[in-house]
C-alpha atoms as a PDB file:
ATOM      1  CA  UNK A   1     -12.621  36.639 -42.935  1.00  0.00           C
ATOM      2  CA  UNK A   2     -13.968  35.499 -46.106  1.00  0.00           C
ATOM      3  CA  UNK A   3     -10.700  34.174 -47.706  1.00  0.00           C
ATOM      4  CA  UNK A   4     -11.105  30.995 -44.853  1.00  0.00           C
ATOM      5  CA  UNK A   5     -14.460  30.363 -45.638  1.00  0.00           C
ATOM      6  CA  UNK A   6     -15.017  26.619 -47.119  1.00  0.00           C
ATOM      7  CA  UNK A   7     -17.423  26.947 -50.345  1.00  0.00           C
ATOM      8  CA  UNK A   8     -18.514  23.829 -52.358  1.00  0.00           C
ATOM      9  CA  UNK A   9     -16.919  23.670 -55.325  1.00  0.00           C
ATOM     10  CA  UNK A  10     -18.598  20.184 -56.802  1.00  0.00           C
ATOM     11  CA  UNK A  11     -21.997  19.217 -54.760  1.00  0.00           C
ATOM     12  CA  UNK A  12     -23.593  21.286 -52.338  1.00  0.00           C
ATOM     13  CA  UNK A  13     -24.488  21.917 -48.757  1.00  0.00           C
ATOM     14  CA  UNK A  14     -27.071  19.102 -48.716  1.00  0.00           C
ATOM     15  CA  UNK A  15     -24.737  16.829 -49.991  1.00  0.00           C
ATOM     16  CA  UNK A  16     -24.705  14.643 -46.635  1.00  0.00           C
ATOM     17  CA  UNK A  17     -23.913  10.860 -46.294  1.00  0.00           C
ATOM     18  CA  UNK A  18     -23.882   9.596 -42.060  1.00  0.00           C
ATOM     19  CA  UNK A  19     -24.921  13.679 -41.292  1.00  0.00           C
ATOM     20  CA  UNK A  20     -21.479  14.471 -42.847  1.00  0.00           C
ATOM     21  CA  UNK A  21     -21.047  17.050 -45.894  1.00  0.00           C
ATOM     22  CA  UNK A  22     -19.096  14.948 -48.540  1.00  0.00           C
ATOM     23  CA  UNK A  23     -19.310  18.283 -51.239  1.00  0.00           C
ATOM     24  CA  UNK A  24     -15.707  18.914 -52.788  1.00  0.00           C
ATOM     25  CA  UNK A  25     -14.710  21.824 -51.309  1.00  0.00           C
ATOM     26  CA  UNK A  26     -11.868  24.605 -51.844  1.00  0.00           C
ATOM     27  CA  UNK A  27     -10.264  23.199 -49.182  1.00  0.00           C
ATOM     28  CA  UNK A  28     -10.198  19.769 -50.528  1.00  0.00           C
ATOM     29  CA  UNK A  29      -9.202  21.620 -53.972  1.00  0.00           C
ATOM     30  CA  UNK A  30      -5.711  23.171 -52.475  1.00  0.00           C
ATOM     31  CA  UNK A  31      -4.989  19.560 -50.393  1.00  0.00           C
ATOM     32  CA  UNK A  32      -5.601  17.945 -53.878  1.00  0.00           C
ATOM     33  CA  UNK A  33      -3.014  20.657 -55.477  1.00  0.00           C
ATOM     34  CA  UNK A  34      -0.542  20.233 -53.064  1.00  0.00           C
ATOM     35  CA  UNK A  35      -0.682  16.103 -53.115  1.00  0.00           C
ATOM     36  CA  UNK A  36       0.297  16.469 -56.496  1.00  0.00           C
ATOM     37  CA  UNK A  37       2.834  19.035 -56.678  1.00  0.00           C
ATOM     38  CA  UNK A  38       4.568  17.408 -53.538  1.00  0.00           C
ATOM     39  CA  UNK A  39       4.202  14.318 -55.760  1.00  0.00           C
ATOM     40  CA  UNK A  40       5.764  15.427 -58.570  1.00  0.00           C
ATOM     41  CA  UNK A  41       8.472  17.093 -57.011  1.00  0.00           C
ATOM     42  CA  UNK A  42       9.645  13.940 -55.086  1.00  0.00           C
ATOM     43  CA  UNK A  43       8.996  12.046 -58.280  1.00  0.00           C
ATOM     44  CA  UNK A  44      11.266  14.455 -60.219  1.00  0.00           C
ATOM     45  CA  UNK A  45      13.771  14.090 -57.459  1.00  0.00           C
ATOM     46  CA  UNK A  46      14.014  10.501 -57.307  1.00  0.00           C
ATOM     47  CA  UNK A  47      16.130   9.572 -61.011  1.00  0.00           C
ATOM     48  CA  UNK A  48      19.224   8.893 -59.503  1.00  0.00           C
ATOM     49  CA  UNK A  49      21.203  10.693 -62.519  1.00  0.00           C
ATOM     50  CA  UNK A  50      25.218  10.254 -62.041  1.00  0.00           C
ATOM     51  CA  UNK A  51      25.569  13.816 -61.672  1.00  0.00           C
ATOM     52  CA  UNK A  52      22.631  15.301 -60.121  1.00  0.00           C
ATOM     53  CA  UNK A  53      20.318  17.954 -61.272  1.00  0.00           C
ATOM     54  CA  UNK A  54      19.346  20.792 -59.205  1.00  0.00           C
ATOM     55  CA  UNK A  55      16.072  19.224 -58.764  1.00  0.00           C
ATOM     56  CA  UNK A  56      17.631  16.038 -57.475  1.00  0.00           C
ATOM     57  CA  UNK A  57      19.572  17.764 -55.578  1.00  0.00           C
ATOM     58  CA  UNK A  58      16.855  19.683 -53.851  1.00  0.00           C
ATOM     59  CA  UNK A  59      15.097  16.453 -52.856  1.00  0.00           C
ATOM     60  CA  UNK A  60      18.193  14.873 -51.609  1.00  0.00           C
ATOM     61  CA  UNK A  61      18.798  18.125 -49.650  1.00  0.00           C
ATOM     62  CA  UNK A  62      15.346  17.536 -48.014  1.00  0.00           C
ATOM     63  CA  UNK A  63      15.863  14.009 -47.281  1.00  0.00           C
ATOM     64  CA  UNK A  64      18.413  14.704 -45.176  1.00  0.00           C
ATOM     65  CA  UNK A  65      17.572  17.659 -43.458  1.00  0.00           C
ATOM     66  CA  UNK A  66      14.688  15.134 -42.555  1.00  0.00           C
ATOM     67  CA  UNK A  67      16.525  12.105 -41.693  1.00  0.00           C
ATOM     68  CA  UNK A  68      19.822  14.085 -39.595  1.00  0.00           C
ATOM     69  CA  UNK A  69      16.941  15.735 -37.278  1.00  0.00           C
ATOM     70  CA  UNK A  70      15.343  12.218 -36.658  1.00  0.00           C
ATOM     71  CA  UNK A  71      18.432  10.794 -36.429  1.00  0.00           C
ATOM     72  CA  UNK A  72      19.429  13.919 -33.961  1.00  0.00           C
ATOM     73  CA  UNK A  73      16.395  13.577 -32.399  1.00  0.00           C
ATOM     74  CA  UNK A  74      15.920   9.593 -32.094  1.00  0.00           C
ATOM     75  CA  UNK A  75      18.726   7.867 -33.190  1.00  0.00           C
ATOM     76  CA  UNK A  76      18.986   5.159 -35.602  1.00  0.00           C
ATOM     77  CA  UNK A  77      15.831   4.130 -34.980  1.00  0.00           C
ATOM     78  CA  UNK A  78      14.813   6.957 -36.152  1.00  0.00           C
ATOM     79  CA  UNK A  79      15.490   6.304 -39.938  1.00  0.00           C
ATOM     80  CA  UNK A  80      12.212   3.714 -40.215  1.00  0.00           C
ATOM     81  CA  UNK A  81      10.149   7.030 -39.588  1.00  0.00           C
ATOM     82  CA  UNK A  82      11.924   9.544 -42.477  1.00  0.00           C
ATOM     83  CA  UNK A  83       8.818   8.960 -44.855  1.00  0.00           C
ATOM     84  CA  UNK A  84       6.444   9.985 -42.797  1.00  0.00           C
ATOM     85  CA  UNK A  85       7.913  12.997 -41.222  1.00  0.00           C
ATOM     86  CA  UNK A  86       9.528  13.937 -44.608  1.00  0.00           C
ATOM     87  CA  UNK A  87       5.956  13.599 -46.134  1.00  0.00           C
ATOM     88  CA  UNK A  88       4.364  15.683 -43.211  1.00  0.00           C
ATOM     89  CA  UNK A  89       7.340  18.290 -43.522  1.00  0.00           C
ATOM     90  CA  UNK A  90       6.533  18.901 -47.137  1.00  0.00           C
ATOM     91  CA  UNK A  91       2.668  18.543 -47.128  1.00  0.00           C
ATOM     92  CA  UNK A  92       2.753  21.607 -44.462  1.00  0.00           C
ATOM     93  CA  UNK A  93       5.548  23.282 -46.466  1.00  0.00           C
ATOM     94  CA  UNK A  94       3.851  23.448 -49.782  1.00  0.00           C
ATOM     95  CA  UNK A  95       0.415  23.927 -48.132  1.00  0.00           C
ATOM     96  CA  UNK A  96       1.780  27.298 -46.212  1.00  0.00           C
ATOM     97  CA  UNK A  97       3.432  28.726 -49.216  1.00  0.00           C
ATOM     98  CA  UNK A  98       0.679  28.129 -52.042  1.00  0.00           C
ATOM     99  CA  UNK A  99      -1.459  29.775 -49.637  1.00  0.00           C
ATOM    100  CA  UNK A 100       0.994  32.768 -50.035  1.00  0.00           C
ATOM    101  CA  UNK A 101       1.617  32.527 -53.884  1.00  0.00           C
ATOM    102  CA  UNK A 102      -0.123  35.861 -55.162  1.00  0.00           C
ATOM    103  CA  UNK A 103      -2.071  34.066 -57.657  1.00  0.00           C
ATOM    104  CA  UNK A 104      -4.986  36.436 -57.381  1.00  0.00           C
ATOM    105  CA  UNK A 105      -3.326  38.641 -59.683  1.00  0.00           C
ATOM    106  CA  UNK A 106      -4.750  36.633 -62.345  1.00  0.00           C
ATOM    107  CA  UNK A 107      -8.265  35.781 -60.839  1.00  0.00           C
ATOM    108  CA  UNK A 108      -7.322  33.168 -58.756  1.00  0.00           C
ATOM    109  CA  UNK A 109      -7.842  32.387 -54.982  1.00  0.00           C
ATOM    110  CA  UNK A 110      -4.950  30.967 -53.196  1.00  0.00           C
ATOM    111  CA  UNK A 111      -6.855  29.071 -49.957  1.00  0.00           C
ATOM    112  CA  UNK A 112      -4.311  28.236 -46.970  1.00  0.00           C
ATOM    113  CA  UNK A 113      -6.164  25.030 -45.040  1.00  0.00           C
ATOM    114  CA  UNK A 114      -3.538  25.061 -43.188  1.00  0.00           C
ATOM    115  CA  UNK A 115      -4.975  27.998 -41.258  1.00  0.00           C
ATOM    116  CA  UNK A 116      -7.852  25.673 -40.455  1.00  0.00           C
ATOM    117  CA  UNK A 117      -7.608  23.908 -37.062  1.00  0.00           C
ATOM    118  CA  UNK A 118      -9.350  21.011 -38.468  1.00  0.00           C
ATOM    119  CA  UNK A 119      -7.015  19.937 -41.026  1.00  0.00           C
ATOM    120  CA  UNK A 120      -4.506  20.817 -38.361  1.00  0.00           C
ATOM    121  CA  UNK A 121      -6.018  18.840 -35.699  1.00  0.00           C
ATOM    122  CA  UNK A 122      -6.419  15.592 -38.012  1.00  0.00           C
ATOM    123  CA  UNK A 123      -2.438  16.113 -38.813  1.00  0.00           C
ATOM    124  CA  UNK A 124      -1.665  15.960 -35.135  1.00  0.00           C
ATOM    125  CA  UNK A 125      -4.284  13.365 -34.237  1.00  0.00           C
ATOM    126  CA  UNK A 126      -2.210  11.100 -37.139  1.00  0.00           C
ATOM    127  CA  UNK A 127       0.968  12.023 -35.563  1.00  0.00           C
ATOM    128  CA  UNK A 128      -0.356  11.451 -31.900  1.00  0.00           C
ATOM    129  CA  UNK A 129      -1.427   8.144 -33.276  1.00  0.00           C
ATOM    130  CA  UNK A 130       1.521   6.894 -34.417  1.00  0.00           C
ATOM    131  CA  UNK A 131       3.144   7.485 -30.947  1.00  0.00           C
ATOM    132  CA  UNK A 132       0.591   5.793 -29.103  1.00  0.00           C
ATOM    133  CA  UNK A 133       0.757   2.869 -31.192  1.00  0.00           C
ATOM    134  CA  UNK A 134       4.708   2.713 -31.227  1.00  0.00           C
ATOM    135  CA  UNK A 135       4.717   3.176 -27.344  1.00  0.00           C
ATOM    136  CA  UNK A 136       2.177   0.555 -27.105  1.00  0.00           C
ATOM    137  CA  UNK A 137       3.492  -1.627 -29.663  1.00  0.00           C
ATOM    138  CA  UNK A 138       7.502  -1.636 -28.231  1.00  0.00           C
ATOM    139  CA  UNK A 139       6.580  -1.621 -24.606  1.00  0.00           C
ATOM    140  CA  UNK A 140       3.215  -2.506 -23.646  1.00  0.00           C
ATOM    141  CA  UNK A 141       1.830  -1.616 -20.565  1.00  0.00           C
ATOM    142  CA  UNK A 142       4.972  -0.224 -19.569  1.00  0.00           C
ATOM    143  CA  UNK A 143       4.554   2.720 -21.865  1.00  0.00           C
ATOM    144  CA  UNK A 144       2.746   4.100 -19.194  1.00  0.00           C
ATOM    145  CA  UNK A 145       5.857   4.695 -17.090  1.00  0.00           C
ATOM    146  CA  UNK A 146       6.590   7.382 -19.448  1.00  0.00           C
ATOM    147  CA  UNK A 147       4.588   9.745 -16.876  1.00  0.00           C
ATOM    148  CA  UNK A 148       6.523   8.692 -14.477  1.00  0.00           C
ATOM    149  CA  UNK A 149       9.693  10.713 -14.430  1.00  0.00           C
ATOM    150  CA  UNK A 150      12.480   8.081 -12.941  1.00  0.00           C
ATOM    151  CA  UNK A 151      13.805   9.270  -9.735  1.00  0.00           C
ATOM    152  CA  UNK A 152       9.837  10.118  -8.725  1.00  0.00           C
ATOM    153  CA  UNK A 153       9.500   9.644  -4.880  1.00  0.00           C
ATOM    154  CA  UNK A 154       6.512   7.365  -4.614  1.00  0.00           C
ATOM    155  CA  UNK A 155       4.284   9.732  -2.056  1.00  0.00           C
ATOM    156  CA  UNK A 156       4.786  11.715  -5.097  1.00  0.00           C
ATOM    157  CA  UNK A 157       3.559   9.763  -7.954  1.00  0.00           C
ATOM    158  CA  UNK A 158      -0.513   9.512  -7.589  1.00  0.00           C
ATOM    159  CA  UNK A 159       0.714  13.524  -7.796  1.00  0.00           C
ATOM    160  CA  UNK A 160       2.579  13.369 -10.758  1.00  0.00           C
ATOM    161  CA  UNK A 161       1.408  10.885 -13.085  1.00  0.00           C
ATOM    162  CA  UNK A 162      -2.099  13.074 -13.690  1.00  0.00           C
ATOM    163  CA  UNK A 163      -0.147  15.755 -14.477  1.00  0.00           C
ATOM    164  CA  UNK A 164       2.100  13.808 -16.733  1.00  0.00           C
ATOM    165  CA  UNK A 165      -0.492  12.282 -18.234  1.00  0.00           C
ATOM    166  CA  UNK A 166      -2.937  15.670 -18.908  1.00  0.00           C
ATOM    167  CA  UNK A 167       0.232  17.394 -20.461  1.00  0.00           C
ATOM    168  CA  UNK A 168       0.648  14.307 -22.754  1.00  0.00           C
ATOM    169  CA  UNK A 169      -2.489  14.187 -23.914  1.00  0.00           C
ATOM    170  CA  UNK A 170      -2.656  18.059 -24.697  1.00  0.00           C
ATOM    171  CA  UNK A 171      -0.119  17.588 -27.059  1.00  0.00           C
ATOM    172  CA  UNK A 172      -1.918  17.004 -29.924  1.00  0.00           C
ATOM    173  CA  UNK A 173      -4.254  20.124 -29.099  1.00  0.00           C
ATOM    174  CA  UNK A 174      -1.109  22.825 -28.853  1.00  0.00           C
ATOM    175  CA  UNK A 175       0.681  20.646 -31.846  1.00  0.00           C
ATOM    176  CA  UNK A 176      -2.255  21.869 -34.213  1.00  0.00           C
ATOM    177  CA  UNK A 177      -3.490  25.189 -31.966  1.00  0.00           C
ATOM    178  CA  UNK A 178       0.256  26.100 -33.269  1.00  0.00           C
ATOM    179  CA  UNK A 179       0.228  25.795 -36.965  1.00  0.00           C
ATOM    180  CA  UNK A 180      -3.438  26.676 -37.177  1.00  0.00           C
ATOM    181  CA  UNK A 181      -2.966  30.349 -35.201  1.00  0.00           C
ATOM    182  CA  UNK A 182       0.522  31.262 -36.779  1.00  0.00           C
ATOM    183  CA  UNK A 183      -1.339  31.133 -40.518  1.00  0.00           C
ATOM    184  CA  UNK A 184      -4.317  32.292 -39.387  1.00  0.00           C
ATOM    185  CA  UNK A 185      -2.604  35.659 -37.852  1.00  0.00           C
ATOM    186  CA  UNK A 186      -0.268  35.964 -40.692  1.00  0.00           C
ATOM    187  CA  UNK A 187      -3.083  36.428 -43.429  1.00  0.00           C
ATOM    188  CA  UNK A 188      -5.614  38.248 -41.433  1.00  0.00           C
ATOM    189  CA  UNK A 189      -2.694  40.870 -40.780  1.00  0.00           C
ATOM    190  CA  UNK A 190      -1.984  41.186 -44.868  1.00  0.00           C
ATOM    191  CA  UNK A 191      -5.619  41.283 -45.529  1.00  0.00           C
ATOM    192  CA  UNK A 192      -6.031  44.271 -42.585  1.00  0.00           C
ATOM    193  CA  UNK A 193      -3.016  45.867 -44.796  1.00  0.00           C
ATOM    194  CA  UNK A 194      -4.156  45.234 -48.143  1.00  0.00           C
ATOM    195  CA  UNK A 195      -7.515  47.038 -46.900  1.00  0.00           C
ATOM    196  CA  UNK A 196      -5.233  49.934 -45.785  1.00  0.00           C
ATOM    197  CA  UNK A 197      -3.755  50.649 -48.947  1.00  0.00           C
ATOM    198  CA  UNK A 198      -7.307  50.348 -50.837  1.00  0.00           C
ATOM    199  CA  UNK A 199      -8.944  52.364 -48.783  1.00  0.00           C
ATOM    200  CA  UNK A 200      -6.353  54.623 -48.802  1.00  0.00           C
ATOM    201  CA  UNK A 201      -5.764  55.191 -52.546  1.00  0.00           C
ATOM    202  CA  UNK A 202      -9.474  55.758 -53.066  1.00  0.00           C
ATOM    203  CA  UNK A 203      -9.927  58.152 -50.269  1.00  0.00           C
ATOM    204  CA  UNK A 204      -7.438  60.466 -52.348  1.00  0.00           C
ATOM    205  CA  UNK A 205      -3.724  61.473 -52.892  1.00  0.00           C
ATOM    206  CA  UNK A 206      -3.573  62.512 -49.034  1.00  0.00           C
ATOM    207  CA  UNK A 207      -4.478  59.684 -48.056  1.00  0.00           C
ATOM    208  CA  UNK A 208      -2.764  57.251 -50.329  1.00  0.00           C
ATOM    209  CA  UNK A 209       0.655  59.051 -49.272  1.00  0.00           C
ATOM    210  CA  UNK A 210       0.095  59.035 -45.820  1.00  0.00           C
ATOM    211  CA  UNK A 211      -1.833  55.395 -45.118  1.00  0.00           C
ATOM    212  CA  UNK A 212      -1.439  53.363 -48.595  1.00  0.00           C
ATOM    213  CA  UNK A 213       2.296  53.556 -49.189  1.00  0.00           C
ATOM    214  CA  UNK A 214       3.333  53.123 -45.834  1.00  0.00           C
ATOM    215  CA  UNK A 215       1.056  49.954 -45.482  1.00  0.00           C
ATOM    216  CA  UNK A 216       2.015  48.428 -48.619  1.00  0.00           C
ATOM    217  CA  UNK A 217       5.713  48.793 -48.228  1.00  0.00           C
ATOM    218  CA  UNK A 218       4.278  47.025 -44.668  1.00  0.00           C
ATOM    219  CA  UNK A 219       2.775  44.205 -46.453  1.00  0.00           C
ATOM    220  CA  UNK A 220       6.121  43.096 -48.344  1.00  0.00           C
ATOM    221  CA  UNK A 221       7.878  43.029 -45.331  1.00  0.00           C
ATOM    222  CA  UNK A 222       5.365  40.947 -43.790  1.00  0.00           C
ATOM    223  CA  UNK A 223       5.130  38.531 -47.187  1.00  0.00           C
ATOM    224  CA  UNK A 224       8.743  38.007 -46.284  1.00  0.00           C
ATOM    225  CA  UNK A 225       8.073  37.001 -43.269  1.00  0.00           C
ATOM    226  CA  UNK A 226       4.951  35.029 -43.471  1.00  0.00           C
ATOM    227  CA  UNK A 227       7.492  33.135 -46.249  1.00  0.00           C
ATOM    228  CA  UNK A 228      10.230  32.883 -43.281  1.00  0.00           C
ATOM    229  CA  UNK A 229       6.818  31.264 -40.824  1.00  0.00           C
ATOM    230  CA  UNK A 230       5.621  28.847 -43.546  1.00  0.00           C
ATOM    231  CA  UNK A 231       9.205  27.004 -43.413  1.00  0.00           C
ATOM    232  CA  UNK A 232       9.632  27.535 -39.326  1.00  0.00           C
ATOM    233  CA  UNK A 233       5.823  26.291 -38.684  1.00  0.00           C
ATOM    234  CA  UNK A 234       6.377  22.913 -40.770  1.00  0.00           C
ATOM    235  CA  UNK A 235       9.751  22.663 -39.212  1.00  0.00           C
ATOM    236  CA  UNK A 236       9.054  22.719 -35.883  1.00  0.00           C
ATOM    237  CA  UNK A 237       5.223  20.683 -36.504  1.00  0.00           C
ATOM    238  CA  UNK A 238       7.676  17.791 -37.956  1.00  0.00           C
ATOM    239  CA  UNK A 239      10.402  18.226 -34.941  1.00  0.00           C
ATOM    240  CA  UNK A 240       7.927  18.070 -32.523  1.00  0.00           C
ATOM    241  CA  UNK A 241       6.164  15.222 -34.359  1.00  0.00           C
ATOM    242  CA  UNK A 242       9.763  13.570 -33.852  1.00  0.00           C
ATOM    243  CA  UNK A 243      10.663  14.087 -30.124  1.00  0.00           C
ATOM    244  CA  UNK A 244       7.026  12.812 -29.299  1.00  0.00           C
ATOM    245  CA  UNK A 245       8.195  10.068 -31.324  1.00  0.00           C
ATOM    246  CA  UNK A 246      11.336   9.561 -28.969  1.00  0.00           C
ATOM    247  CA  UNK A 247       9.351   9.322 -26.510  1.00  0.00           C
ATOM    248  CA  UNK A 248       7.838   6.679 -27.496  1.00  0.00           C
ATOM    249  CA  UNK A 249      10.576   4.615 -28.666  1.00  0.00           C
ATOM    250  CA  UNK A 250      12.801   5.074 -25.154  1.00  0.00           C
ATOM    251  CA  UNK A 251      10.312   6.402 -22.436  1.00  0.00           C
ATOM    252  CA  UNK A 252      12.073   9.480 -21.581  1.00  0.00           C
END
């Protein structure tokens, strides 16, 4: 389990300021990476050349992937919210594959945060926040007849509305629990591999044929696919992100 373990990289354990660690950490390292790639490749995307590069092209594509789901998924309101879900999209995006780039063939340590329930949890608290205040904000107190379902008989309601409310409020908590297991799993199962076909090329010819091979032509089948879970995972985080959202905007 080491390659999720958060070491200080500038500061130190003691480093504390209100009883929390402020040391710069590997994880803050790979957040700070992918701020800036994501940055750059929006920036690269955005100079509006008559006849569009590839990269231009690539951003546009991405902008409205983003903005047909929200528009799917909300409506026209739905275009006021495109930064944010684009910008959540592509943070998780780039975050899942860097953690998968095999960088370590040149002494470097790829770290996945994304396979941290923390960083996970703050993305969904963000998200959760955003509906509560749009819900609030657009309908005031009678955002609260969203756990109502209309057509509720009332002996039913003191029922319902609990339940409503509970499953609403767990959101957040399976929104993260999601993105946070599906990366976790994906690299503890290559690392199990990876183990297999070390241990089995130094245990000797035999065993190399017999464990190593099979588990490293195992491993690139599962690199494809952790690939194919790094796009799904951001996908569905920002899709869900956006029918909470619709929620929010029309109560039902």
């Amino acid at each position: 389990m080491h390659q999720f373990h958060i070491e200080p990289l500038l500061g130190s354990d003691t480093w504390e300021l209100a009883g929390f660690n402020i040391a710069f950490t590997n994880s803050a390292m790979w957040m700070a990476i992918t701020t800036i790639l994501l940055t750059i490749f929006v920036a690269g995307g955005m100079k509006r050349e008559l006849v569009p590069g590839r990269w231009q092209m690539t951003v546009e594509y991405f902008t409205g992937f983003i903005d047909d789901m929200l528009e799917a998924n909300i409506g026209k309101e739905g275009r006021k919210y495109v930064p944010y879900i684009f910008s959540l999209f592509m943070f998780i995006l780039f975050a899942n594959i860097l953690g998968l780039m095999p960088i370590g063939l040149i002494g470097l340590h790829p770290f996945t945060f994304t396979s941290h329930f923390t960083v996970t949890g703050v993305l969904a608290i963000i998200s959760f926040a955003i509906v509560l205040v749009v819900g609030f904000w657009k309908h005031g107190i009678k955002f609260f007849s969203l756990f109502v379902p209309h057509g509720t008989p009332l002996p039913m309601i003191p029922i319902i509305f609990p339940i409503e409310l509970i499953s609403f409020l767990v959101r957040p908590f399976s929104l993260a629990l999601r993105l946070f297991v599906a990366m976790m799993a994906g690299h503890v199962l290559l690392k199990v591999l990876s183990s297999f076909v070390i241990d089995g090329s130094n245990a000797g010819p035999e065993f190399a044929a017999l464990v190593g091979i099979p588990s490293f032509i195992l491993m690139i089948g599962i690199s494809a696919l952790e690939i194919l879970v790094a796009g799904i995972q951001a996908y569905v985080f920002a899709l869900l992100t956006s029918l909470y959202i619709n929620d929010a905007e029309h109560l039902h």
